[in-house]
C-alpha atoms as a PDB file:
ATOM      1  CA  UNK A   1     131.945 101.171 164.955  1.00  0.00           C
ATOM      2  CA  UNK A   2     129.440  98.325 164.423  1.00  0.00           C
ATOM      3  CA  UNK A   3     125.822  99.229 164.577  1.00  0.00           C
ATOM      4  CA  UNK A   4     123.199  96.987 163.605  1.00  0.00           C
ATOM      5  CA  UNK A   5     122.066  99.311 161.123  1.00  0.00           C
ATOM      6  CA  UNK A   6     125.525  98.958 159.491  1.00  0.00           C
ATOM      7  CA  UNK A   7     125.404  95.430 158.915  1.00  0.00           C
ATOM      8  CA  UNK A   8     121.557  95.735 157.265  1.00  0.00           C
ATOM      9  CA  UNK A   9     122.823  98.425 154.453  1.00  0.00           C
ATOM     10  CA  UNK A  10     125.924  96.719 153.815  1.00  0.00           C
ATOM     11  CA  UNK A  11     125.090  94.828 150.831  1.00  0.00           C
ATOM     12  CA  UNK A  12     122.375  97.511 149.762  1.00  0.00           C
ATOM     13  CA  UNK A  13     123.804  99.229 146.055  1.00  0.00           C
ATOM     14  CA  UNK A  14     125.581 102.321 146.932  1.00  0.00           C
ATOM     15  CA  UNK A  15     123.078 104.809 145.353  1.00  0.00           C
ATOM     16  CA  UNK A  16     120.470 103.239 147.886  1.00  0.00           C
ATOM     17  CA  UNK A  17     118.949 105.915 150.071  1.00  0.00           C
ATOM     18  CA  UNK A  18     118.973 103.972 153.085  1.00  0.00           C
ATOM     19  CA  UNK A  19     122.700 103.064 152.628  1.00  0.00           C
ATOM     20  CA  UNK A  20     123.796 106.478 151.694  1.00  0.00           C
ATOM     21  CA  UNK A  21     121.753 107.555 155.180  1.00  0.00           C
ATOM     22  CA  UNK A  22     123.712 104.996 157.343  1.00  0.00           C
ATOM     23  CA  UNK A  23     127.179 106.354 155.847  1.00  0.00           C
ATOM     24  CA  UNK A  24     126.443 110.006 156.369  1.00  0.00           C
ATOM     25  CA  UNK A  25     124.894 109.514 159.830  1.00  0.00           C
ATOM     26  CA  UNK A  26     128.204 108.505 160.752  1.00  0.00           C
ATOM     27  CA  UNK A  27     130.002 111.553 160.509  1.00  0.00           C
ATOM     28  CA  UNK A  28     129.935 113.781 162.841  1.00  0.00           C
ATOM     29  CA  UNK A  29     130.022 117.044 161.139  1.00  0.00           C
ATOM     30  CA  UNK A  30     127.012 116.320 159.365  1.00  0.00           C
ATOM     31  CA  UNK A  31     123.361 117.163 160.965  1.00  0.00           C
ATOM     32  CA  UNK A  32     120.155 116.087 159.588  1.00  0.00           C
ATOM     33  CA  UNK A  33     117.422 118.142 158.149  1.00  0.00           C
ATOM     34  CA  UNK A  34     114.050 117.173 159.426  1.00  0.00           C
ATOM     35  CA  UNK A  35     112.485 118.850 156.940  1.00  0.00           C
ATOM     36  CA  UNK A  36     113.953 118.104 153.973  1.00  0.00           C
ATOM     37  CA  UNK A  37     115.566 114.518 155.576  1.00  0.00           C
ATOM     38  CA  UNK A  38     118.977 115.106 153.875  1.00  0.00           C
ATOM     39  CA  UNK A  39     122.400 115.554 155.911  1.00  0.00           C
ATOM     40  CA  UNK A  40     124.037 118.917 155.687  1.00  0.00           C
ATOM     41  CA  UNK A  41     127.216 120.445 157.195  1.00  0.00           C
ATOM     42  CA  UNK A  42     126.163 123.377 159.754  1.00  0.00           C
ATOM     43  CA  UNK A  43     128.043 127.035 158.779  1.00  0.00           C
ATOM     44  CA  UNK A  44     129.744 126.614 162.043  1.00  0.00           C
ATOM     45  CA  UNK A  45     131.327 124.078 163.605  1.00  0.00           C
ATOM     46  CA  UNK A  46     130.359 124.258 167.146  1.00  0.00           C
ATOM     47  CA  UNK A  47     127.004 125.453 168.200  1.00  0.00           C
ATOM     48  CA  UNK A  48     128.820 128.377 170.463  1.00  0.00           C
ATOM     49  CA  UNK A  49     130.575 129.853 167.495  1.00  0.00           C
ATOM     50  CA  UNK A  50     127.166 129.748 165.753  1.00  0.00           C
ATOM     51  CA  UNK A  51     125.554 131.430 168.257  1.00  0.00           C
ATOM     52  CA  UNK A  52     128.293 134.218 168.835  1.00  0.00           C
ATOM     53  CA  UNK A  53     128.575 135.004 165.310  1.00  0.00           C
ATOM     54  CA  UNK A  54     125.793 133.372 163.277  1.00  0.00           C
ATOM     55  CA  UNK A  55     123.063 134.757 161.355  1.00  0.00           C
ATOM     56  CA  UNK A  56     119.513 133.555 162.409  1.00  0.00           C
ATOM     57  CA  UNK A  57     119.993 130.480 160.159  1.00  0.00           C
ATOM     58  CA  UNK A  58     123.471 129.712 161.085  1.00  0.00           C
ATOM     59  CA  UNK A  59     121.968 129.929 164.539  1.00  0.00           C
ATOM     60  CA  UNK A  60     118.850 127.805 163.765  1.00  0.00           C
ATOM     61  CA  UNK A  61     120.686 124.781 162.634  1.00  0.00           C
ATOM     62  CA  UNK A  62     122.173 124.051 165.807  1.00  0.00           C
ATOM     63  CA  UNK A  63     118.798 124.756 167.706  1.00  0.00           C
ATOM     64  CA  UNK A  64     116.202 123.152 165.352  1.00  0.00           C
ATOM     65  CA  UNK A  65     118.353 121.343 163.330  1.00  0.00           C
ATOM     66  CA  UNK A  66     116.716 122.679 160.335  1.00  0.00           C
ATOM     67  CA  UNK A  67     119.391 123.366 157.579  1.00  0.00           C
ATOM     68  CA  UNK A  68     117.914 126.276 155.223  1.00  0.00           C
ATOM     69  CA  UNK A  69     115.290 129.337 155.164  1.00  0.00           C
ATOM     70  CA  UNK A  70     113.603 127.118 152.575  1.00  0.00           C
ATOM     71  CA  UNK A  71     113.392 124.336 154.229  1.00  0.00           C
ATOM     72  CA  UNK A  72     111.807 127.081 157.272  1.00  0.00           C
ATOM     73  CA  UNK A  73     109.560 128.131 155.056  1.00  0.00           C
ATOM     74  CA  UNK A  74     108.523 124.671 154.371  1.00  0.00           C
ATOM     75  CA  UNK A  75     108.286 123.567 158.211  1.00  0.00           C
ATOM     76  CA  UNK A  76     106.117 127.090 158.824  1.00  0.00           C
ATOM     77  CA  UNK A  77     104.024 127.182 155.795  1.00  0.00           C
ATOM     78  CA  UNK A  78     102.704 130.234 153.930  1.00  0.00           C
ATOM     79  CA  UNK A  79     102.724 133.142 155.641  1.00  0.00           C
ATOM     80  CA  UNK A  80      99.317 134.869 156.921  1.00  0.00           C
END
């Protein structure tokens, strides 16, 4: 596939966060963490499997997207 964004990070050194973001966005196992902004693998494969057998934070990164209970903790804040 030829995106636009793919001909912008082409020439961009490999360690270069942008170009290491286009790569990663395109495979399709890999979400990405809005918290954290990095590109993780989900514990399950399909979001139905997560939800039949997931823990809360299997669970929660198909729904939210967001890829650990630390990065949670970041997105709530301190607890009151």
């Amino acid at each position: 596939m030829n995106r636009p964004i793919d001909t912008l990070v082409k020439d961009l050194p490999i360690d270069n966060p942008m170009r290491t973001a286009a790569e990663n966005s395109q495979d399709p196992n890999l979400k990405y963490c809005i918290v954290c902004k990095k590109y993780y693998e989900p514990a399950f494969s399909d979001r139905e499997e997560a939800m039949a057998m997931g823990t809360p934070t299997e669970k929660e990164q198909w729904i939210s997207g967001i890829c650990s209970d630390e990065c949670w903790c970041n997105f709530l804040g301190p607890e009151k």
